[in-house]
Protein backbone atom coordinates (compact mmCIF):
# COMPACT_ATOMS: atom_id res chain seq x y z
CA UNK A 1 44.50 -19.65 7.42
CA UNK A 2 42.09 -20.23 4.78
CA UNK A 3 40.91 -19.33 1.41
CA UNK A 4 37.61 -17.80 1.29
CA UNK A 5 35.21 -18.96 -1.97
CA UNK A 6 31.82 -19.80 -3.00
CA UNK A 7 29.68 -21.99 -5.26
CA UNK A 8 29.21 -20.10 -8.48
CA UNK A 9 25.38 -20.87 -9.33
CA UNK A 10 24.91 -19.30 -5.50
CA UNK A 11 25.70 -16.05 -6.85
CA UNK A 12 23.92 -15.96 -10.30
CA UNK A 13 22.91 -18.01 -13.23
CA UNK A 14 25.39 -16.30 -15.64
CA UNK A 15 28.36 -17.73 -15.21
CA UNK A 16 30.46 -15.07 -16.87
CA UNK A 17 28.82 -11.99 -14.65
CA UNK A 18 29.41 -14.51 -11.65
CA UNK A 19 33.39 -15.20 -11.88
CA UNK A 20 33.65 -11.33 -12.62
CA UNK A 21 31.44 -10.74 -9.72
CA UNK A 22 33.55 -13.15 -7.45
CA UNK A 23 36.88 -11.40 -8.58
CA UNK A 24 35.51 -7.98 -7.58
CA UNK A 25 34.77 -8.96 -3.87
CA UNK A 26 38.25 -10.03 -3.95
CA UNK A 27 37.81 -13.54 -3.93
CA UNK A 28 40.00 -15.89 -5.82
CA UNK A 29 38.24 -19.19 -5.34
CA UNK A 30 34.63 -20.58 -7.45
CA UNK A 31 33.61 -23.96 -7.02
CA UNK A 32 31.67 -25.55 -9.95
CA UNK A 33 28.15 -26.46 -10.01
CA UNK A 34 25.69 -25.19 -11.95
CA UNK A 35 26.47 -23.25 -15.04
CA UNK A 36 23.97 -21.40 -17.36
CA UNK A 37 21.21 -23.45 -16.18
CA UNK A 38 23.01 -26.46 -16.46
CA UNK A 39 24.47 -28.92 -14.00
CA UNK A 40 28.74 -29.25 -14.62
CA UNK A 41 28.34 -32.83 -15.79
CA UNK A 42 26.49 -32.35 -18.48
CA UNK A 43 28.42 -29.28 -20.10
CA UNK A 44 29.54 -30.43 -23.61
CA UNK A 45 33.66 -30.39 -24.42
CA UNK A 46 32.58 -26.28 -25.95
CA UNK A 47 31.19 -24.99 -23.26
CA UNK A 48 33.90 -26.59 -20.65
CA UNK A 49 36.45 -24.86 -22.46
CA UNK A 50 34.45 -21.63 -22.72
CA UNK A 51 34.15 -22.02 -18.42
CA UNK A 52 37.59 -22.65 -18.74
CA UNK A 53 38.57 -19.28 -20.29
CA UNK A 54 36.52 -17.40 -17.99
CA UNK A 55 37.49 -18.72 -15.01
CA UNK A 56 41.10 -17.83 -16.20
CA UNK A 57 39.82 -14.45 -17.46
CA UNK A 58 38.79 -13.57 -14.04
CA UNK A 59 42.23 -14.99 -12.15
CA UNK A 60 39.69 -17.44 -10.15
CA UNK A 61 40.82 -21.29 -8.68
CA UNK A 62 38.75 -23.86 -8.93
CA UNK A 63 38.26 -25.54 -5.88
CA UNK A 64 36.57 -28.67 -6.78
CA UNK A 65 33.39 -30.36 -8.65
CA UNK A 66 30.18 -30.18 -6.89
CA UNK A 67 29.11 -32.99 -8.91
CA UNK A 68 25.68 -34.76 -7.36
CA UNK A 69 27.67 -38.50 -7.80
CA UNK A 70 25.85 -40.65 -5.32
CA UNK A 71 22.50 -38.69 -4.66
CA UNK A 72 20.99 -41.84 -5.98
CA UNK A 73 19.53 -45.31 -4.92
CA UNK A 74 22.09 -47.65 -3.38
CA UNK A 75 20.99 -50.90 -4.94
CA UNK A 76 20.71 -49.19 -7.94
CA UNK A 77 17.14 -48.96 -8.74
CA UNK A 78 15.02 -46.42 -10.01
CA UNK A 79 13.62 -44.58 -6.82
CA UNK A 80 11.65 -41.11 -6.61
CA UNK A 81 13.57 -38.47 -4.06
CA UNK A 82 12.99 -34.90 -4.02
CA UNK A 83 16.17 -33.24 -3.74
CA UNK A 84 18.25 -30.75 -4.75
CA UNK A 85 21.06 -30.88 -7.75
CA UNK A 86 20.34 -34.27 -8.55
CA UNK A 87 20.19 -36.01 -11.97
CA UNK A 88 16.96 -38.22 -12.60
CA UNK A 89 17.44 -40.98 -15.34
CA UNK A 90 21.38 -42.41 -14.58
CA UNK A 91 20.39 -44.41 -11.03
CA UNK A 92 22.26 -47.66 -11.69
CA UNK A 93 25.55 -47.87 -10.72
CA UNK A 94 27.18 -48.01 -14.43
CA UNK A 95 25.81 -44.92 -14.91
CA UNK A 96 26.73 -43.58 -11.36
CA UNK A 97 30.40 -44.65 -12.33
CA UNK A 98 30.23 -42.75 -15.69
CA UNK A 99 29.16 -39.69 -14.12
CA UNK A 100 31.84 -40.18 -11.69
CA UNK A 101 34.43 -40.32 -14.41
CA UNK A 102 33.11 -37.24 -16.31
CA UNK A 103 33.85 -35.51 -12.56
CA UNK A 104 36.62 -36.63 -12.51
CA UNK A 105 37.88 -35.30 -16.06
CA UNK A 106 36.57 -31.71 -15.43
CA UNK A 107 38.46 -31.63 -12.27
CA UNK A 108 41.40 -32.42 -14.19
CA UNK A 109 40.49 -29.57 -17.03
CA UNK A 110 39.37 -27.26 -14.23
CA UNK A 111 43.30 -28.12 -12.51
CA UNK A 112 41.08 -29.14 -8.78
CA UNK A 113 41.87 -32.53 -7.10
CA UNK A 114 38.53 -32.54 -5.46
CA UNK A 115 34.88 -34.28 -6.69
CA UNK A 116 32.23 -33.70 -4.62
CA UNK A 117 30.20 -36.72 -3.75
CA UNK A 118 27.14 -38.19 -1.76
CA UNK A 119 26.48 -41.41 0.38
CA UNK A 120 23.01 -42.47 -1.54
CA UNK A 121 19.49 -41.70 -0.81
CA UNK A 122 18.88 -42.28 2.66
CA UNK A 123 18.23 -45.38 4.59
CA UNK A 124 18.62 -46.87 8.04
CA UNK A 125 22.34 -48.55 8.49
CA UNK A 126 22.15 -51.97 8.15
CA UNK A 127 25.53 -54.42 7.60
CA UNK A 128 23.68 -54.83 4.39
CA UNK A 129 24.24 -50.92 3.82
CA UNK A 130 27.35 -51.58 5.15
CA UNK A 131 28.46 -54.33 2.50
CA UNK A 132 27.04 -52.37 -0.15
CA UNK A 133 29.01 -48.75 0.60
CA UNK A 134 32.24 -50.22 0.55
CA UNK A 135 31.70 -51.98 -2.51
CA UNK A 136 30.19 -48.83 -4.01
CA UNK A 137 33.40 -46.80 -2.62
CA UNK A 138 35.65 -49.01 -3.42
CA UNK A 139 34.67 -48.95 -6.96
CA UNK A 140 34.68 -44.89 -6.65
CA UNK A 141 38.37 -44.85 -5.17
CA UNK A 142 39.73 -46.41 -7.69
CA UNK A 143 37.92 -44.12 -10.52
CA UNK A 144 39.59 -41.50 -8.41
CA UNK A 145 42.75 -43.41 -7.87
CA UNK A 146 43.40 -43.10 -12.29
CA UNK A 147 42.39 -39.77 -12.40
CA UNK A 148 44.57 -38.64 -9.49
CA UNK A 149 41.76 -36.97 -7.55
CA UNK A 150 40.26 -37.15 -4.46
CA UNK A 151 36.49 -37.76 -3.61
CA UNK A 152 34.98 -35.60 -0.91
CA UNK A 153 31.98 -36.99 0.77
CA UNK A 154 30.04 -34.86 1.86
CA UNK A 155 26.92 -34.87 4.90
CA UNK A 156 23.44 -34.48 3.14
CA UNK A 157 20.36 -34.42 5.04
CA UNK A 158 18.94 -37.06 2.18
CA UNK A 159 21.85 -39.20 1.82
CA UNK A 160 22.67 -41.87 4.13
CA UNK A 161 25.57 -39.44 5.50
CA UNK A 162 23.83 -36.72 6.84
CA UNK A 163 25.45 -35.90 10.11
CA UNK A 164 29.12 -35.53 11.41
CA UNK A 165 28.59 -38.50 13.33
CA UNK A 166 27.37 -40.54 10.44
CA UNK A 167 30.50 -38.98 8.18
CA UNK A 168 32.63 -40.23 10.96
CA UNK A 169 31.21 -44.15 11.04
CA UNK A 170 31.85 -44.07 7.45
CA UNK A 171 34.97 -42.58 7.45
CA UNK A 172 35.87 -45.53 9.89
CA UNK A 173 34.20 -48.08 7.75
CA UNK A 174 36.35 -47.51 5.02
CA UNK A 175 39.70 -46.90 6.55
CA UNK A 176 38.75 -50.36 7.62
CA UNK A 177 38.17 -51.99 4.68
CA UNK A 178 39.47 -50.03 1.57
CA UNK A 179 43.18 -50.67 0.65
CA UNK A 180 45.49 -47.68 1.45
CA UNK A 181 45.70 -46.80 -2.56
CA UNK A 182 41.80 -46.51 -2.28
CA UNK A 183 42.02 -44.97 0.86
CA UNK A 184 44.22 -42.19 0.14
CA UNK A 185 41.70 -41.08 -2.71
CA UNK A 186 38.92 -40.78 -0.12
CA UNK A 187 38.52 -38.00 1.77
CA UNK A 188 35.52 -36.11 4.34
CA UNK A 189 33.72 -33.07 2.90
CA UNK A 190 31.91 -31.18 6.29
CA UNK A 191 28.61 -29.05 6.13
CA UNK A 192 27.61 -28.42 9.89
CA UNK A 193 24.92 -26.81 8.28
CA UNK A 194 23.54 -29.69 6.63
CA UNK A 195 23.81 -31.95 9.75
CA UNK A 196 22.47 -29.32 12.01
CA UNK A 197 19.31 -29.42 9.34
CA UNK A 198 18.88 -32.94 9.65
CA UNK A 199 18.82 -32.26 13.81
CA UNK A 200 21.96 -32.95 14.58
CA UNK A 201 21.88 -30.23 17.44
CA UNK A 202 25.81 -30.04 18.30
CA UNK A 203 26.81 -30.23 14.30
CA UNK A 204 29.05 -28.33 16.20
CA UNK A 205 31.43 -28.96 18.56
CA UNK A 206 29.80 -32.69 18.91
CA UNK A 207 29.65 -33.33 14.76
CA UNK A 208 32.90 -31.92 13.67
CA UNK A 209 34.54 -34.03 16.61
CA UNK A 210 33.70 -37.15 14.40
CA UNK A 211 35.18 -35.71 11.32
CA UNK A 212 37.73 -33.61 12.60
CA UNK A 213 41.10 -35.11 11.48
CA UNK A 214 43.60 -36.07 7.99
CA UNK A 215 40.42 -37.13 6.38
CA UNK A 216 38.73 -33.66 6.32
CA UNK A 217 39.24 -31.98 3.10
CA UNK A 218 37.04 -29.71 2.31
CA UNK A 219 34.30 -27.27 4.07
CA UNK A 220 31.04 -26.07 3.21
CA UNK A 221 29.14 -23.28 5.09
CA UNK A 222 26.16 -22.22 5.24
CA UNK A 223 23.96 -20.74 8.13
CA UNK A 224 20.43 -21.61 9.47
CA UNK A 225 17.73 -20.91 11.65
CA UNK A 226 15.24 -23.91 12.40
CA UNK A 227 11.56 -23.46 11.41
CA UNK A 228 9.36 -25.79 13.35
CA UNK A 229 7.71 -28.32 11.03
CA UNK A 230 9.24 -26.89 7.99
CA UNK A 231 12.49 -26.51 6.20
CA UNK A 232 15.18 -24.38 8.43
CA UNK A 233 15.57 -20.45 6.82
CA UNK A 234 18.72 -19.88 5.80
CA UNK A 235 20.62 -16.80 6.62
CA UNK A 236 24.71 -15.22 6.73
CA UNK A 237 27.14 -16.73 8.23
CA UNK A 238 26.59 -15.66 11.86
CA UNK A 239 23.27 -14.85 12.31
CA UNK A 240 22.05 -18.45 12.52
CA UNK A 241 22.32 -21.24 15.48
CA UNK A 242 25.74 -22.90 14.15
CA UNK A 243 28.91 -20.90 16.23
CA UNK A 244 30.73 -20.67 13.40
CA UNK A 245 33.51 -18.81 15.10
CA UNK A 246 34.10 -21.30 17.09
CA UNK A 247 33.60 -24.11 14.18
CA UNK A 248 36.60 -21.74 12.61
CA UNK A 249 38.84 -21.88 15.52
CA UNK A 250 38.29 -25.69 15.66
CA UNK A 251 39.37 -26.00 11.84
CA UNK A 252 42.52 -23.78 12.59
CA UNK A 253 43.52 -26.03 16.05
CA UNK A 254 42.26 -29.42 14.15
CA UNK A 255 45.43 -28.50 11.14
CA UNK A 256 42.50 -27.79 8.73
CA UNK A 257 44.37 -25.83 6.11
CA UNK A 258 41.99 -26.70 2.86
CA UNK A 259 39.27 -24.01 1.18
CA UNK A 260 36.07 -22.83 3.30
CA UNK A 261 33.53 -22.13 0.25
CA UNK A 262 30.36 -20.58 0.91
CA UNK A 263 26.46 -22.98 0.11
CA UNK A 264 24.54 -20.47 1.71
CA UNK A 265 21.20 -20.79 0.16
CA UNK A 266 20.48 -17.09 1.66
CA UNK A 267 17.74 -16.58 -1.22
CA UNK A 268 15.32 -13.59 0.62
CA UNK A 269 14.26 -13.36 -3.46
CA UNK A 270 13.24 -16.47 -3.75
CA UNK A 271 16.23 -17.19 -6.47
CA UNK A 272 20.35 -16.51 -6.61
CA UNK A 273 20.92 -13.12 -6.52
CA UNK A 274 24.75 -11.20 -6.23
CA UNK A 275 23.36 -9.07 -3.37
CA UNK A 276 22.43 -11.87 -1.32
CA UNK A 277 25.49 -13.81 -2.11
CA UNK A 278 27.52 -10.55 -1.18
CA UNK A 279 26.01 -10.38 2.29
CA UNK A 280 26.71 -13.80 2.95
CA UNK A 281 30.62 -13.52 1.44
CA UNK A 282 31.12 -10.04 3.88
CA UNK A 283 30.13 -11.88 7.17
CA UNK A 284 32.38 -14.84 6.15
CA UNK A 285 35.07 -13.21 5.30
CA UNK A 286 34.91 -10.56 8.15
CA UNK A 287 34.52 -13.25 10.55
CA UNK A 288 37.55 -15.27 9.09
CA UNK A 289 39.18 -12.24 9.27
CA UNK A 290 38.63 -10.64 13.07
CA UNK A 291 39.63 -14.43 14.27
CA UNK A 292 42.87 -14.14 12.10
CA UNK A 293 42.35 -16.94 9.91
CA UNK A 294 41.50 -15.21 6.47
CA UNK A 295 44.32 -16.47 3.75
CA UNK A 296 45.36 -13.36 1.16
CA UNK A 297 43.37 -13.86 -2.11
């Protein structure tokens, strides 16, 4: 069974209206993003404790920190990459680690164990890249390991993890070479829409196979349809190529028992809008709940 929630700057850009919005289509669970215009890092200590009070206002859990950790250069160098949620100007990897621990904090505040994290900008694997990821996550873990959190790395079609395949080498790379305190505050954070993006064609069954496992804690979901030459439209959860009933009934049979929250970037507007959002929340939940895996709010 599992709890149903979304990303709150998916539904609008008023984060008040959005948690009440959330608690009327009889959801219970926001994950934290992007919050009157401005990304969760970078909230000062007022306005945290003002998201604070609404999210309790509204009865809503906080599922995690969709922090953008790690959409940056591995080496630590300034690089130019178009991409989404990411902070320009904090590239090296002191800065990275300060971030980190700011994520870390709010998901503390917000009473989550989960930060969202990325793999770095992309680049071909390498036992260069290799070297340099475990060092990087090794570092991470054991920001995680003080804060009593655990990081969930997610596939990105920019990052060097963009596939389930990919999140699966890594995941193997560091149960390798992290120690098991590290380890345990490492965990796998699956998009099949974001590998099926980057062309991984069986994101599922042949991608979650890969991540499927202890490791997985978290699940993002959003629906696509592939536009030749272009960037894939995005559309509700079952009208796209990814068989997300059967993705479902693999989560169920794989022990999954963490939150599914909605990414759906259905935007027909152009922008977040509550209707859009709404679709997208009715044909998740209503598939969740005709396959009998749909937790009570």
């Amino acid at each position: 069974m599992f709890h149903l929630g979304i990303i709150n700057d998916e539904v609008t850009r008023d984060f008040e209206e959005t948690c009440g919005l959330i608690a009327s289509w009889g959801l219970r669970h926001v994950e934290l993003r992007v919050l009157w215009g401005k990304n969760v890092l970078l909230l000062d200590d007022a306005q945290v404790e003002e998201a604070a009070a609404i999210v309790h206002r509204h009865g809503l859990t906080v599922t995690g920190i969709a922090s953008p950790v790690f959409k940056s250069p591995l080496d630590g160098r300034p690089l130019e990459r178009e991409a989404d949620f990411s902070l320009p100007g904090v590239e090296s990897a002191e800065a990275q680690t300060e971030l980190l621990t700011r994520a870390c904090k709010l998901a503390t505040r917000f009473g989550a164990r989960l930060v969202r994290v990325f793999s770095f900008w992309r680049e071909p694997w390498t036992p260069e890249v290799d070297e340099a990821l475990v060092a990087r996550f090794a570092a991470a873990a054991d920001v995680a390991r003080r804060h009593d959190v655990v990081l969930g790395i997610e596939n990105e079609p920019v990052c060097i993890v963009g596939t389930g395949r990919e999140l699966g080498r890594l995941r193997e790379l560091l149960e390798a070479r992290l120690t098991p305190e590290q380890y345990a505050h490492v965990g796998l954070l699956w998009d099949p829409g974001n590998a099926r993006a980057l062309g991984e064609l069986d994101a599922y069954p042949g991608g979650f196979a890969a991540v499927a496992g202890p490791k997985l804690v978290h699940v993002h979901v959003k629906d696509l349809v592939p536009v030749e030459g272009g960037r894939p439209r995005f559309v509700p959860t079952g009208e796209g190529v990814i068989d997300y009933r059967g993705q479902f009934r693999a989560l169920a049979a794989a022990g999954y028992r963490g939150s599914v929250v909605l990414e759906p970037h259905y935007q027909p507007a152009g922008e977040p809008d509550a209707a859009s959002a709404l679709t997208c929340v009715r044909a998740t939940r209503d598939m969740l709940a005709e396959l009998g895996l749909l937790a009570e709010a």
